[in-house]
Protein backbone atom coordinates (compact mmCIF):
# COMPACT_ATOMS: atom_id res chain seq x y z
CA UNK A 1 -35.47 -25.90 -64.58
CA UNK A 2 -37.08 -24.43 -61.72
CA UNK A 3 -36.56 -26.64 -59.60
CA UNK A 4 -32.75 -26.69 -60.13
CA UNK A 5 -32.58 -22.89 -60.02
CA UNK A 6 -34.67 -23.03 -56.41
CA UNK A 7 -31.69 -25.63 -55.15
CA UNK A 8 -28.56 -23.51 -56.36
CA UNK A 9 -30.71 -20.32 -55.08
CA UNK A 10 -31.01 -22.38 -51.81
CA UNK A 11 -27.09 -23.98 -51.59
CA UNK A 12 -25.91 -20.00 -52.31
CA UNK A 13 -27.85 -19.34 -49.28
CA UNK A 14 -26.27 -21.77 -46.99
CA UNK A 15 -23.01 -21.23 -48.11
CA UNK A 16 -23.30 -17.89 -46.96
CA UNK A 17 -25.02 -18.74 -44.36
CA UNK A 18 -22.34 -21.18 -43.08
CA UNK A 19 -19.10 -18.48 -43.99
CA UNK A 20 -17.51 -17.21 -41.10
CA UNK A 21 -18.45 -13.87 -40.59
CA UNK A 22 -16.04 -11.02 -39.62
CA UNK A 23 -17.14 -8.05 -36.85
CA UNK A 24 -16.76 -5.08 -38.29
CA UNK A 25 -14.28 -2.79 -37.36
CA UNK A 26 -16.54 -1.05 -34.99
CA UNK A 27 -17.43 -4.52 -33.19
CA UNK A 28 -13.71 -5.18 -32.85
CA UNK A 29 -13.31 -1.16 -31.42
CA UNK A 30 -16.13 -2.24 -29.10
CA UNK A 31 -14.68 -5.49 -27.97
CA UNK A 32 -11.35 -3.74 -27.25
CA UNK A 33 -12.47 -0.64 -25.41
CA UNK A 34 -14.42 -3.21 -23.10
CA UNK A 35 -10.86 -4.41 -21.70
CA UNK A 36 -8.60 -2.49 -19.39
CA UNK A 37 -4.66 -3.84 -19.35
CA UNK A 38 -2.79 -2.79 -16.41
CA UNK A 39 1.08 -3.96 -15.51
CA UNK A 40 2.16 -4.10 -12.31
CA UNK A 41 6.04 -4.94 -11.20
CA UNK A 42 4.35 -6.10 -7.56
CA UNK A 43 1.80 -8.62 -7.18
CA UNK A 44 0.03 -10.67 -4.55
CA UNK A 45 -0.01 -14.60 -3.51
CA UNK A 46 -3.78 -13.53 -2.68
CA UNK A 47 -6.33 -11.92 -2.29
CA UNK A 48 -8.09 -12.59 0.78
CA UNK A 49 -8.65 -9.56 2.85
CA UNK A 50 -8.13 -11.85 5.93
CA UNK A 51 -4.73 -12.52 4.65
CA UNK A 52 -1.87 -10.84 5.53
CA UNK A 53 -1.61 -7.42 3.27
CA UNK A 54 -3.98 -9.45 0.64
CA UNK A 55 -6.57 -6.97 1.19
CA UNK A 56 -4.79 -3.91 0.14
CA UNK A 57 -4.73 -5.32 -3.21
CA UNK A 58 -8.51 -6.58 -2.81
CA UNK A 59 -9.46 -3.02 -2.36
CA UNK A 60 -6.72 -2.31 -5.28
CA UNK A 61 -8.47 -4.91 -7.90
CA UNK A 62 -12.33 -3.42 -7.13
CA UNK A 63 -12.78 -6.55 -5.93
CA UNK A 64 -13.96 -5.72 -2.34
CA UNK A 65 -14.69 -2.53 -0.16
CA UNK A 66 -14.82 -2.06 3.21
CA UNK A 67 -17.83 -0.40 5.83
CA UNK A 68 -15.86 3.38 5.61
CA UNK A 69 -12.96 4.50 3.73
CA UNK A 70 -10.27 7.28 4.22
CA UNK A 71 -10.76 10.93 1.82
CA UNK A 72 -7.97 12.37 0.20
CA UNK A 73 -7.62 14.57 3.36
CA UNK A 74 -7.35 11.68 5.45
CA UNK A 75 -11.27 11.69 7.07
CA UNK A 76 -13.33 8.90 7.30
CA UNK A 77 -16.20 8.78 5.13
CA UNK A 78 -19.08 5.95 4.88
CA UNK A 79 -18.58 3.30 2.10
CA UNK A 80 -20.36 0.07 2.28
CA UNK A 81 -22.12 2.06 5.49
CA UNK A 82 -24.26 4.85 5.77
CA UNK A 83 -23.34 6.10 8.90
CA UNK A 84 -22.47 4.83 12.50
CA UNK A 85 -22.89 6.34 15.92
CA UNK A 86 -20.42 5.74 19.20
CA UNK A 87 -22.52 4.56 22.12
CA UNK A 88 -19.34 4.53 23.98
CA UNK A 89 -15.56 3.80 23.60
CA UNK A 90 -16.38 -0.03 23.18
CA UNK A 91 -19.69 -0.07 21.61
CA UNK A 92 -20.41 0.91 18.11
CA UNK A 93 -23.70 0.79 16.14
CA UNK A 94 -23.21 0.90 12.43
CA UNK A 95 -25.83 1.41 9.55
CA UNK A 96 -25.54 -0.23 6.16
CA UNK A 97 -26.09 1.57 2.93
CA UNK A 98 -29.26 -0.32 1.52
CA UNK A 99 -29.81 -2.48 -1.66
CA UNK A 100 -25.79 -3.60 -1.65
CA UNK A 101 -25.03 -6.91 -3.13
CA UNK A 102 -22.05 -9.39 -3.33
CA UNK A 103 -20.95 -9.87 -7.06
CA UNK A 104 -22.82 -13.11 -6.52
CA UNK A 105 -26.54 -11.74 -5.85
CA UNK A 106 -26.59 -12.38 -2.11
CA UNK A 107 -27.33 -9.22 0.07
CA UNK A 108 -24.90 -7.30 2.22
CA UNK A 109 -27.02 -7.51 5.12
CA UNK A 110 -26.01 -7.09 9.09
CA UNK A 111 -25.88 -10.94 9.52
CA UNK A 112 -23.39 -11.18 6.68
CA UNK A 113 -21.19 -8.46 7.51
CA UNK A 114 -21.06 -9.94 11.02
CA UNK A 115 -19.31 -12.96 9.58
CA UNK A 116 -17.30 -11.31 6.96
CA UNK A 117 -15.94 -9.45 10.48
CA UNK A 118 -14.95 -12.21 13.01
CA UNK A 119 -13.37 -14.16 9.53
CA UNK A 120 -10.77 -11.28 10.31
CA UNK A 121 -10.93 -12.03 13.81
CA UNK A 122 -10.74 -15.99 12.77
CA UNK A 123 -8.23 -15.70 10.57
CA UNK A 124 -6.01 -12.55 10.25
CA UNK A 125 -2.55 -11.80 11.87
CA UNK A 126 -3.89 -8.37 13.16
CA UNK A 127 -7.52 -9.38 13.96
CA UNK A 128 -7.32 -9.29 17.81
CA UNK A 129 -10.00 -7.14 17.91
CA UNK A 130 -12.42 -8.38 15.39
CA UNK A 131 -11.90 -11.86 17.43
CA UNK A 132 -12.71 -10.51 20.53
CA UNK A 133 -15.50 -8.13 19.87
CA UNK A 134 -18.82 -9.44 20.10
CA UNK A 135 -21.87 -8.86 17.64
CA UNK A 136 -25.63 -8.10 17.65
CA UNK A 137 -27.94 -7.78 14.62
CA UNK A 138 -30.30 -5.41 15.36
CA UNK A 139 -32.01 -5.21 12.02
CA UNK A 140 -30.91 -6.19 8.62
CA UNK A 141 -29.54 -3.08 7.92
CA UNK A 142 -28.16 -2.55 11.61
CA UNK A 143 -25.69 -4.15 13.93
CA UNK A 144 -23.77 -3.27 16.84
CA UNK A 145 -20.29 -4.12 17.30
CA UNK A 146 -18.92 -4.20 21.13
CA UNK A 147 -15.09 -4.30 21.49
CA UNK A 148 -13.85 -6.27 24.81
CA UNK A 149 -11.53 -3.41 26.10
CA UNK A 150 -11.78 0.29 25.48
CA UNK A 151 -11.27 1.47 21.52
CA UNK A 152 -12.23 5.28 21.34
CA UNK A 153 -10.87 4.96 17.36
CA UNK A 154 -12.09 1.55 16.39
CA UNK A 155 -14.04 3.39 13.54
CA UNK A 156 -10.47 3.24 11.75
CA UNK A 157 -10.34 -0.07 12.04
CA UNK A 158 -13.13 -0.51 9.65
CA UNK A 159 -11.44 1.77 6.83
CA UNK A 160 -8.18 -0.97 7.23
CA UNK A 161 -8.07 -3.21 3.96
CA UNK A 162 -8.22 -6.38 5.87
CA UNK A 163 -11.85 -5.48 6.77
CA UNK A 164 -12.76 -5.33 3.38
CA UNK A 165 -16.60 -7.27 3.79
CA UNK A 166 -16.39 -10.41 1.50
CA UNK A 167 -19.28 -13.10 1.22
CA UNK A 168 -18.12 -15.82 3.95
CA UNK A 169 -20.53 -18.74 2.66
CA UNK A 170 -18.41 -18.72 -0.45
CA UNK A 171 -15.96 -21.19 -0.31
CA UNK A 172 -14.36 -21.75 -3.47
CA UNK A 173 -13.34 -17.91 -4.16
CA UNK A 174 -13.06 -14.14 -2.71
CA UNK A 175 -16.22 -13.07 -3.09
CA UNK A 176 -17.04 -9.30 -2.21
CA UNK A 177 -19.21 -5.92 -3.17
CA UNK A 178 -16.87 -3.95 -5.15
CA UNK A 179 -17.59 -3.29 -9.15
CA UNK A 180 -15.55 -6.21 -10.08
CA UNK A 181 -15.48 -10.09 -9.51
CA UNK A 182 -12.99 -12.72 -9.97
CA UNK A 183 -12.70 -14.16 -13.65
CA UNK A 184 -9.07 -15.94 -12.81
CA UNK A 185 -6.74 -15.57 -10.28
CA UNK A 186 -2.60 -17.17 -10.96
CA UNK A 187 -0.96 -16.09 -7.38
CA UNK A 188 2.23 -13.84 -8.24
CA UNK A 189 1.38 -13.41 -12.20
CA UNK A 190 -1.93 -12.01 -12.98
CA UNK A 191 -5.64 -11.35 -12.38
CA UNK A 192 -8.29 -11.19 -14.16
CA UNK A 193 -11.85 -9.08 -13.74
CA UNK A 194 -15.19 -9.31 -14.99
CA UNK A 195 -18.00 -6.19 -14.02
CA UNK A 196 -20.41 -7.21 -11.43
CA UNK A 197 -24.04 -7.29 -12.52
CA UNK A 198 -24.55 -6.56 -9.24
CA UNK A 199 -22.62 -3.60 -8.30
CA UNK A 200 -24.59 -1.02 -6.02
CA UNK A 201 -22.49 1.80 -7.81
CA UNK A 202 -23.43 1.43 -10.92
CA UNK A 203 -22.34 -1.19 -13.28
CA UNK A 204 -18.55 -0.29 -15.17
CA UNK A 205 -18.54 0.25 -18.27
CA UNK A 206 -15.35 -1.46 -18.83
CA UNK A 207 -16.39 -5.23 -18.63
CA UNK A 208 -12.93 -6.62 -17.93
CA UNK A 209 -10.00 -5.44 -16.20
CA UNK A 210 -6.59 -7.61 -16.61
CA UNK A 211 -3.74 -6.71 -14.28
CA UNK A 212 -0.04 -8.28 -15.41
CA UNK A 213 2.78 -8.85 -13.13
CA UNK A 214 5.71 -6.73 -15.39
CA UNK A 215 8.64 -6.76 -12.31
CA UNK A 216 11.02 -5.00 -14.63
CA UNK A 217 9.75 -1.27 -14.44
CA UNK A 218 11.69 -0.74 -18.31
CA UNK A 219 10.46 -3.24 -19.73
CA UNK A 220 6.71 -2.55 -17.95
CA UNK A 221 8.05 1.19 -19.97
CA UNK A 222 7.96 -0.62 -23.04
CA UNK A 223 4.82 -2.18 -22.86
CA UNK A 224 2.85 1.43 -21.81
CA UNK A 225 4.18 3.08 -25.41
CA UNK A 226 3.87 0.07 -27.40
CA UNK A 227 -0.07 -0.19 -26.34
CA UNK A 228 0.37 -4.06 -25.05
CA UNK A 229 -0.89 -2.87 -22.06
CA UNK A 230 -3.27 -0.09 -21.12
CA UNK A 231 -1.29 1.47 -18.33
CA UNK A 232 1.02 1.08 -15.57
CA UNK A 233 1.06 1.87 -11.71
CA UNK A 234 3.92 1.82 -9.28
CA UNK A 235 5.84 3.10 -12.02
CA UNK A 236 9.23 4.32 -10.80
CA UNK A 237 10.36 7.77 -11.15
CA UNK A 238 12.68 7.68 -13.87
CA UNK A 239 9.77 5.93 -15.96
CA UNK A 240 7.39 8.15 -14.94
CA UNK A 241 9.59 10.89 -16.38
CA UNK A 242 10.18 9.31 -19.38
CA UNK A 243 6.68 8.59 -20.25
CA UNK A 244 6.20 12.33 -19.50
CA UNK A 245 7.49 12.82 -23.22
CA UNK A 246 5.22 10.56 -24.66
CA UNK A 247 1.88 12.91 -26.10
CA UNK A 248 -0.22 9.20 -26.29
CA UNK A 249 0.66 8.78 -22.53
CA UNK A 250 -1.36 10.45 -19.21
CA UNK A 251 0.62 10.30 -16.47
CA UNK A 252 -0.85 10.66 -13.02
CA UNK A 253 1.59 12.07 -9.77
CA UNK A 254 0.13 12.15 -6.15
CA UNK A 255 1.90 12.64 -3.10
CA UNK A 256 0.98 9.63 -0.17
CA UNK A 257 1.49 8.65 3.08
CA UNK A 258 3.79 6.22 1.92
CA UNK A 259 7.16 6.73 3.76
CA UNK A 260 10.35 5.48 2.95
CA UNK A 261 11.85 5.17 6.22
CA UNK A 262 14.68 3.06 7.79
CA UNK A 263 14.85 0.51 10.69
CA UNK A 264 18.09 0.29 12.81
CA UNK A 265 18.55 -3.29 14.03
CA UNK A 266 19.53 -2.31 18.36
CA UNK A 267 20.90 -6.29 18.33
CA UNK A 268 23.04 -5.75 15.75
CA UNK A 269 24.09 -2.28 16.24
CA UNK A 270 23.77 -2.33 20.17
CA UNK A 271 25.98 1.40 20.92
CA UNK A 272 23.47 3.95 20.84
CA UNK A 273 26.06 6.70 19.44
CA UNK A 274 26.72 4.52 16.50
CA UNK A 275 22.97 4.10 15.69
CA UNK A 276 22.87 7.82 16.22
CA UNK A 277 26.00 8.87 14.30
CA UNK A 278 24.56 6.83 11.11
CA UNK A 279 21.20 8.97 11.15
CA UNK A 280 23.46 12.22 11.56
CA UNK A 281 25.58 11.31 8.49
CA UNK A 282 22.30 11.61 5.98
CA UNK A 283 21.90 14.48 4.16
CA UNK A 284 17.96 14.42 3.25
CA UNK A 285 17.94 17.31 1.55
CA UNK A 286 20.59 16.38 -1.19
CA UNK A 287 18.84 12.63 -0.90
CA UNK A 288 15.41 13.89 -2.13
CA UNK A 289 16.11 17.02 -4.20
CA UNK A 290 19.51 16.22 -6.13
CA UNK A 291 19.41 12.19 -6.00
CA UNK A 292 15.42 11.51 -6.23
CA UNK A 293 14.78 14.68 -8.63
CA UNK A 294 12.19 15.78 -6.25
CA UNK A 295 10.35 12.80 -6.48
CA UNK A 296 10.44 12.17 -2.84
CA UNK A 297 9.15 15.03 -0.31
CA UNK A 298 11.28 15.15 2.85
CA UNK A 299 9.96 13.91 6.02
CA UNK A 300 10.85 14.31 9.67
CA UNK A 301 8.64 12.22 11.01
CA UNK A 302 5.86 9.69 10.05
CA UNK A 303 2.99 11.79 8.69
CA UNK A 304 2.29 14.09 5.85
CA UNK A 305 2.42 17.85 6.54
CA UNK A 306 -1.53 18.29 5.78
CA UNK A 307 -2.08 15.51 8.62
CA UNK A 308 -2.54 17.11 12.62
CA UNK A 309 0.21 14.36 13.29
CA UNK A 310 2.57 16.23 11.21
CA UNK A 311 6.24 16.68 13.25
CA UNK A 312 6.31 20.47 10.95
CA UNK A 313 7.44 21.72 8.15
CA UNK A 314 11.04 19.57 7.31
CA UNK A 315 13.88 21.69 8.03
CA UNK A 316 16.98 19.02 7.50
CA UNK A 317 17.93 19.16 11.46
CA UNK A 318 19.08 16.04 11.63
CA UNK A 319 21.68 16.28 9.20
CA UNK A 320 24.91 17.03 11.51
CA UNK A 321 28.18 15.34 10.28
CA UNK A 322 30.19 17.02 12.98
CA UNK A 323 27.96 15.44 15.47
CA UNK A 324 28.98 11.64 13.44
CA UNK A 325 32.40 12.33 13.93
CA UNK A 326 31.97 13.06 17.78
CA UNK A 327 30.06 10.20 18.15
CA UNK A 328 31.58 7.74 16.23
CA UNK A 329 35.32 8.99 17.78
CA UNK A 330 33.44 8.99 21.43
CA UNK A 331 31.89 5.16 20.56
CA UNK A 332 35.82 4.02 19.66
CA UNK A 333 36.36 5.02 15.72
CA UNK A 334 39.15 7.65 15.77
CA UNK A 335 41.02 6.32 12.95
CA UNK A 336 40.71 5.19 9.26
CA UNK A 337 41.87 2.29 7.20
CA UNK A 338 43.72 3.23 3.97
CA UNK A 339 40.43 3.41 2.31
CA UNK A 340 39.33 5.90 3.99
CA UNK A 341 36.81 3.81 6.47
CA UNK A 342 36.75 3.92 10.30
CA UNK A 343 38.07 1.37 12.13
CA UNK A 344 37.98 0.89 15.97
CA UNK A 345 41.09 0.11 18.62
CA UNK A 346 41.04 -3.57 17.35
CA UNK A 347 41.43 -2.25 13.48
CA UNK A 348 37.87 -3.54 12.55
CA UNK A 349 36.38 -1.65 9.89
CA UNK A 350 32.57 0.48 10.55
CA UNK A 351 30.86 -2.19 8.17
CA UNK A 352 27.33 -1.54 7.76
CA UNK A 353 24.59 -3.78 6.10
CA UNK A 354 21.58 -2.54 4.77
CA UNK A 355 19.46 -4.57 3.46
CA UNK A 356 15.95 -3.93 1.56
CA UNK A 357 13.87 -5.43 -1.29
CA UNK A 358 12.75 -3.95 -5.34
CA UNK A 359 10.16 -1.70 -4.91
CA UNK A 360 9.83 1.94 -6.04
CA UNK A 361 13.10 3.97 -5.46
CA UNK A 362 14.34 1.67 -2.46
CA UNK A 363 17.42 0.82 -5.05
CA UNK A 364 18.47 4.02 -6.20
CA UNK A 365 18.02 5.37 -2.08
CA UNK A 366 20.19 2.57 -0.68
CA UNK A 367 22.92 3.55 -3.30
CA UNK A 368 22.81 7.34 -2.32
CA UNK A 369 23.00 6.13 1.33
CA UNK A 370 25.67 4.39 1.04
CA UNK A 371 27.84 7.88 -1.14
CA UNK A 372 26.29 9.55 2.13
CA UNK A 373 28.01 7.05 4.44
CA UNK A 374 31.30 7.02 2.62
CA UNK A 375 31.95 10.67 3.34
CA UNK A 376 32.20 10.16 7.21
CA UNK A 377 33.69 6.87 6.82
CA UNK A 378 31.02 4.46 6.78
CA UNK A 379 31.34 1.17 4.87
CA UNK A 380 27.45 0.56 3.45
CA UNK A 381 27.41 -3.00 2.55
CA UNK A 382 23.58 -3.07 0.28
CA UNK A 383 21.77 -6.04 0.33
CA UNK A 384 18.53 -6.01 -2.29
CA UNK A 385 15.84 -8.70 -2.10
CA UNK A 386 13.05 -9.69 -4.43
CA UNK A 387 10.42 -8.87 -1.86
CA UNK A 388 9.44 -7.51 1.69
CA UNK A 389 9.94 -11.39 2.72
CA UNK A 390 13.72 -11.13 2.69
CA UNK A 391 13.95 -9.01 6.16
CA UNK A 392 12.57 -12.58 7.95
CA UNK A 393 16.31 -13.50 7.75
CA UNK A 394 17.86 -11.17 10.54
CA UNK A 395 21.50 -10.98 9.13
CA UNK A 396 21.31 -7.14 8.71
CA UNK A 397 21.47 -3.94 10.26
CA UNK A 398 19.46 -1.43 8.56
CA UNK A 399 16.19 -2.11 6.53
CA UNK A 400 15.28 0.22 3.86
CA UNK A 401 11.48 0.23 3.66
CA UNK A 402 8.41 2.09 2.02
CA UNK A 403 4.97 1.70 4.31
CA UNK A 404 1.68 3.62 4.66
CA UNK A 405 1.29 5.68 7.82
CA UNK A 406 -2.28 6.96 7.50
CA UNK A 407 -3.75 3.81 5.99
CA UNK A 408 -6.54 3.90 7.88
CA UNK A 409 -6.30 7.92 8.94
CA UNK A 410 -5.87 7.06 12.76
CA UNK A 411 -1.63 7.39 13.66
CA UNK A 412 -1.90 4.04 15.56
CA UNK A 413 -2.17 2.02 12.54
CA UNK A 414 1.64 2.59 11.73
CA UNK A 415 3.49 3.45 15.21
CA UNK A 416 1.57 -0.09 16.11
CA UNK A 417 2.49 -1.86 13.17
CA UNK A 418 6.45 -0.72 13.14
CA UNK A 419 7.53 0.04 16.31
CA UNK A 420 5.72 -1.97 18.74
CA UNK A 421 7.49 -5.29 19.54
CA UNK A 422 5.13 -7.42 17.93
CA UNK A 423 4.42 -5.36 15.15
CA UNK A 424 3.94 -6.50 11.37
CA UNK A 425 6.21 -3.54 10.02
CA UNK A 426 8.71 -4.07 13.04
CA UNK A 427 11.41 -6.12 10.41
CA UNK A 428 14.17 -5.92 12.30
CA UNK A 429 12.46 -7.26 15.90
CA UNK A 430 13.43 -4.30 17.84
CA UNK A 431 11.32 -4.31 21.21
CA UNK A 432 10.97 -1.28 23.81
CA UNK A 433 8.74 -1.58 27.26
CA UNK A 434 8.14 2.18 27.25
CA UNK A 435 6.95 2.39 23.20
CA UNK A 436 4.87 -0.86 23.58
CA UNK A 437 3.08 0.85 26.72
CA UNK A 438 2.92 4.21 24.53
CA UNK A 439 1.92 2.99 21.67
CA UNK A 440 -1.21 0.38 23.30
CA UNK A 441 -2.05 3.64 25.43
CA UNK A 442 -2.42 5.98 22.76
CA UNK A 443 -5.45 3.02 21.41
CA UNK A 444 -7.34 3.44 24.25
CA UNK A 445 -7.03 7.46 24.23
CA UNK A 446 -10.68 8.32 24.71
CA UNK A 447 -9.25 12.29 24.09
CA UNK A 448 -9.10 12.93 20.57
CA UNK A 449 -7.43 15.78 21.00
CA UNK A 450 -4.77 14.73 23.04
CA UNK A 451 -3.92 12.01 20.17
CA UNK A 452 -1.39 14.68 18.53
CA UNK A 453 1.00 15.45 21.47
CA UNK A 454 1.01 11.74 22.39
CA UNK A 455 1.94 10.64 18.48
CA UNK A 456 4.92 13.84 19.20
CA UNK A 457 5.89 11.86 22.26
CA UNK A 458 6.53 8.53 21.06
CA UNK A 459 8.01 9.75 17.41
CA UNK A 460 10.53 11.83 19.61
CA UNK A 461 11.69 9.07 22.01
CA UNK A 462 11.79 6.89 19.00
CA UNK A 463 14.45 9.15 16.69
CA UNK A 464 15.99 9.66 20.22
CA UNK A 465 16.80 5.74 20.62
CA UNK A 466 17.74 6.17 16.83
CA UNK A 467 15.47 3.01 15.55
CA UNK A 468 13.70 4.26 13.34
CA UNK A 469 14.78 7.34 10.55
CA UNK A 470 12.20 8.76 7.99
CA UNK A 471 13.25 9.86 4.50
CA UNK A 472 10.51 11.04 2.79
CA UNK A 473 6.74 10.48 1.39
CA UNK A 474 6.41 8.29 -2.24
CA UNK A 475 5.04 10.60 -5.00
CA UNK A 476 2.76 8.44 -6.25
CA UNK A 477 3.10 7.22 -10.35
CA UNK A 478 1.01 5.66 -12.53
CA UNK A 479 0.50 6.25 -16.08
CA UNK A 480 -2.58 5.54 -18.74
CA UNK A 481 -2.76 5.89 -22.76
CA UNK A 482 -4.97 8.46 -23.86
CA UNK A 483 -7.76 6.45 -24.00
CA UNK A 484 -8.21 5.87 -20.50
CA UNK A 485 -10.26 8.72 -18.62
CA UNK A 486 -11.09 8.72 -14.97
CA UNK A 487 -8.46 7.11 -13.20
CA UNK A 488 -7.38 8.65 -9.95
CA UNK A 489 -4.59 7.96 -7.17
CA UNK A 490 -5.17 8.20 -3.77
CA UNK A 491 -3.00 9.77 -0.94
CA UNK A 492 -3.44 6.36 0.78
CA UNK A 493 -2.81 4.58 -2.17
CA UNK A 494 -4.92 1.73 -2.08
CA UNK A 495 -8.15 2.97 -4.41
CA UNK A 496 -7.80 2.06 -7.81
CA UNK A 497 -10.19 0.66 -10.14
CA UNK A 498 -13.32 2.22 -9.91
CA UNK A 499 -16.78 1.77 -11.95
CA UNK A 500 -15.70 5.25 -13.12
CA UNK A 501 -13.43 4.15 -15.45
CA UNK A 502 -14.04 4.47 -19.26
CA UNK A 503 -11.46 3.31 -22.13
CA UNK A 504 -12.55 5.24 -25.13
């Protein structure tokens, strides 16, 4: 009888032993609160820092950092570095911060930030420099970077995203410092993060970060205030104002150097007073105020007000519809059609395409432009693309774009990237002999001071040749549940996810 008690004593043990056993609600609280959802409506093919804009979203992710990085009043600060010092205005000797690890183990020494630097040069669209330079490791700690022509800013450079340092012996995947590491990566869908083990910060206490492509920004909406996803960023300003309701909902505003600006196509729209009589026709003041609710503040020119590139405080100058109708009457539209647009001598109508892509408020401007237009007589025809890649077809007039101006804090970044002939930003191809030599001078300005009244000089020619038109700078949107605490924008927006981050 013993014996038979001892076995069912023993088979009641293993049956318990072999039950599934359930975490407790606190384990499950735990497991949640270790994993941050985040929708998106844009998304990246990539995220190689050597890559096209891949980096910006690198940087975004916490993926990867870069040797200095740009303060919320647009200095440059040391990052990755501890400090540098300018030998002269082609040689730079830069210090590393010690102790810094890749998210696999291997150190961030001078040797490997060497190589992380001429893969830019090896491999990026906009890496001229980094391909050119050469490289000396003085130390492990120290190196010394020497550009082959003048650079008096080239610290900037090193604050750009596509410099963000990654580990260049790994082949298989983006490897880099920041506080989180690649778990899986599906190009145009989703990401997701695991916490280095290795960060130099400080580990996150988050241990996973998951960001979801969510295009539609309702529907992304939606998802905030039914908890299927954490947060949101890029969140459009209608959303953002609706979530403002919502008591279980943060939501986080900060203005950037994000511009929505337009592009006028000179092969398309070759008479200068037409390009001209367009820009006059705008009314910025109603555009941002009445039709963007404030959401956008008015620009007339590139930079932000707080920046020493500023063109001053906006005062709506521009906005002179007697001046269209001169213009437009003096460039051969002195009549209109019965509905009420201008035609020229040979009865062809002022037809105008615009054409731009779904991002932000680029929509909802377009639309006001084209009310703006009607007034004087301007047929808008609006053309909207999925994405930025839609201006490669040329079969436009206008673009209607949103771009950083002070991603890197130094004005060449932008004027470079959009109005030289070459330039990334440049969509609609327009080239100019006198900005191109403007523009590459004002790189190799070894007078810091002077930088300000050359940026004046080529943003006045430029609104003079009426390419380019500035609208305004993005306020910034992105919005967390309650549960999320730390989470900051930047003015530069391109810092995200941090190892400051805590989900309650």
């Amino acid at each position: 009888m013993k014996l038979k008690n001892l076995l069912c004593i023993i088979a009641a043990a293993v049956l318990v032993g072999c039950a599934p056993v359930h975490p407790t609600s606190q384990q499950q609280k735990g497991s949640q609160n270790s994993i941050l959802k985040i929708g998106d409506p844009q998304f990246t093919a990539g995220i190689d820092p050597a890559k096209d804009w891949e980096g910006w979203f690198t940087i975004r992710f916490g993926i990867g950092e870069t040797l200095f990085r740009l303060t919320n009043d647009f200095k440059v600060e040391p990052w990755l570095a501890s400090s540098y010092k300018k030998i002269d205005d082609q040689t730079w000797e830069i210090h590393l911060k010690e102790n810094v690890k890749f998210s696999n183990g291997n150190p961030v020494n001078s040797d490997a930030v060497i190589a992380s630097l001429k893969r830019v040069g090896e491999n990026h669209k906009e890496g001229e420099i980094f391909k050119t330079a050469t490289y000396t490791a003085n130390n492990s700690q120290t190196f010394t970077v020497h550009t082959e022509k003048p650079s008096p800013q080239f610290i900037h450079e090193l604050v750009d995203s596509k410099t963000a340092i990654v580990d260049a012996t790994s082949k298989d995947k983006i490897v880099g410092t920041g506080p989180y590491e690649v778990k899986e990566f599906k190009p145009n869908d989703s990401i997701s993060l695991t916490a280095s083990t290795h960060y130099w910060g400080g580990n996150a206490s988050i241990k996973e970060v998951h960001y979801q492509l969510i295009p539609d920004q309702k529907t992304l909406e939606l998802a905030i205030k039914s908890k299927e996803v954490d947060g949101g960023v890029d969140l459009n300003d209608d959303v953002a104002d609706s979530l403002k309701k919502d008591s279980s909902v943060q939501v986080y505003n900060q203005s950037s150097t994000r511009t929505y600006h337009l592009e006028l196509n000179k092969a398309r729209l070759q008479d200068k007073k037409v390009r001209q009589a367009i820009l006059y026709a705008i009314d910025k003041k109603e555009l941002t105020q009445d039709f963007l609710k404030g959401h956008v503040t008015p620009a007339d020119g590139a930079f932000l007000d707080s920046s020493i590139y500023s063109s001053g405080t906006f005062a709506n100058k521009q906005y002179q519809p007697e001046m269209t109708k001169k213009l437009l009457e003096e460039a051969g539209y002195k009549t209109k059609n019965a509905d009420g647009i201008l035609v020229n001598a040979q009865n062809e109508p002022l037809q105008i395409v615009l054409k731009t892509y779904k991002r932000l408020a680029n929509e909802k401007i377009a639309t006001a432009l084209q009310q703006q237009l009607k007034k004087v007589g301007i047929d808008l025809k609006i053309d909207i693309q999925e994405t930025v890649d839609g201006f490669n077809q040329l079969d436009y007039d206008i673009a209607l774009a949103s771009s950083l101006t002070l991603a890197t804090g130094d004005p060449y970044y932008f004027l470079n990237a959009a109005l030289s002939s070459d330039g990334a930003l440049n969509y609609v191809k327009n080239s100019d002999q006198w900005l191109d030599e403007k523009i590459s001078a004002l790189a190799h300005e070894e007078d810091a001071d002077k930088l300000p009244s050359e940026v004046a000089k080529i943003q006045d020619y430029a609104k003079d040749e009426a390419v380019v038109y500035y609208i305004g700078f993005v306020n910034l949107h992105a919005a967390m549940n309650n549960s999320i605490h730390h989470f900051e924008l930047s003015p530069s927006d391109i810092y995200q996810v941090t190892n400051k981050l805590v989900k309650d």
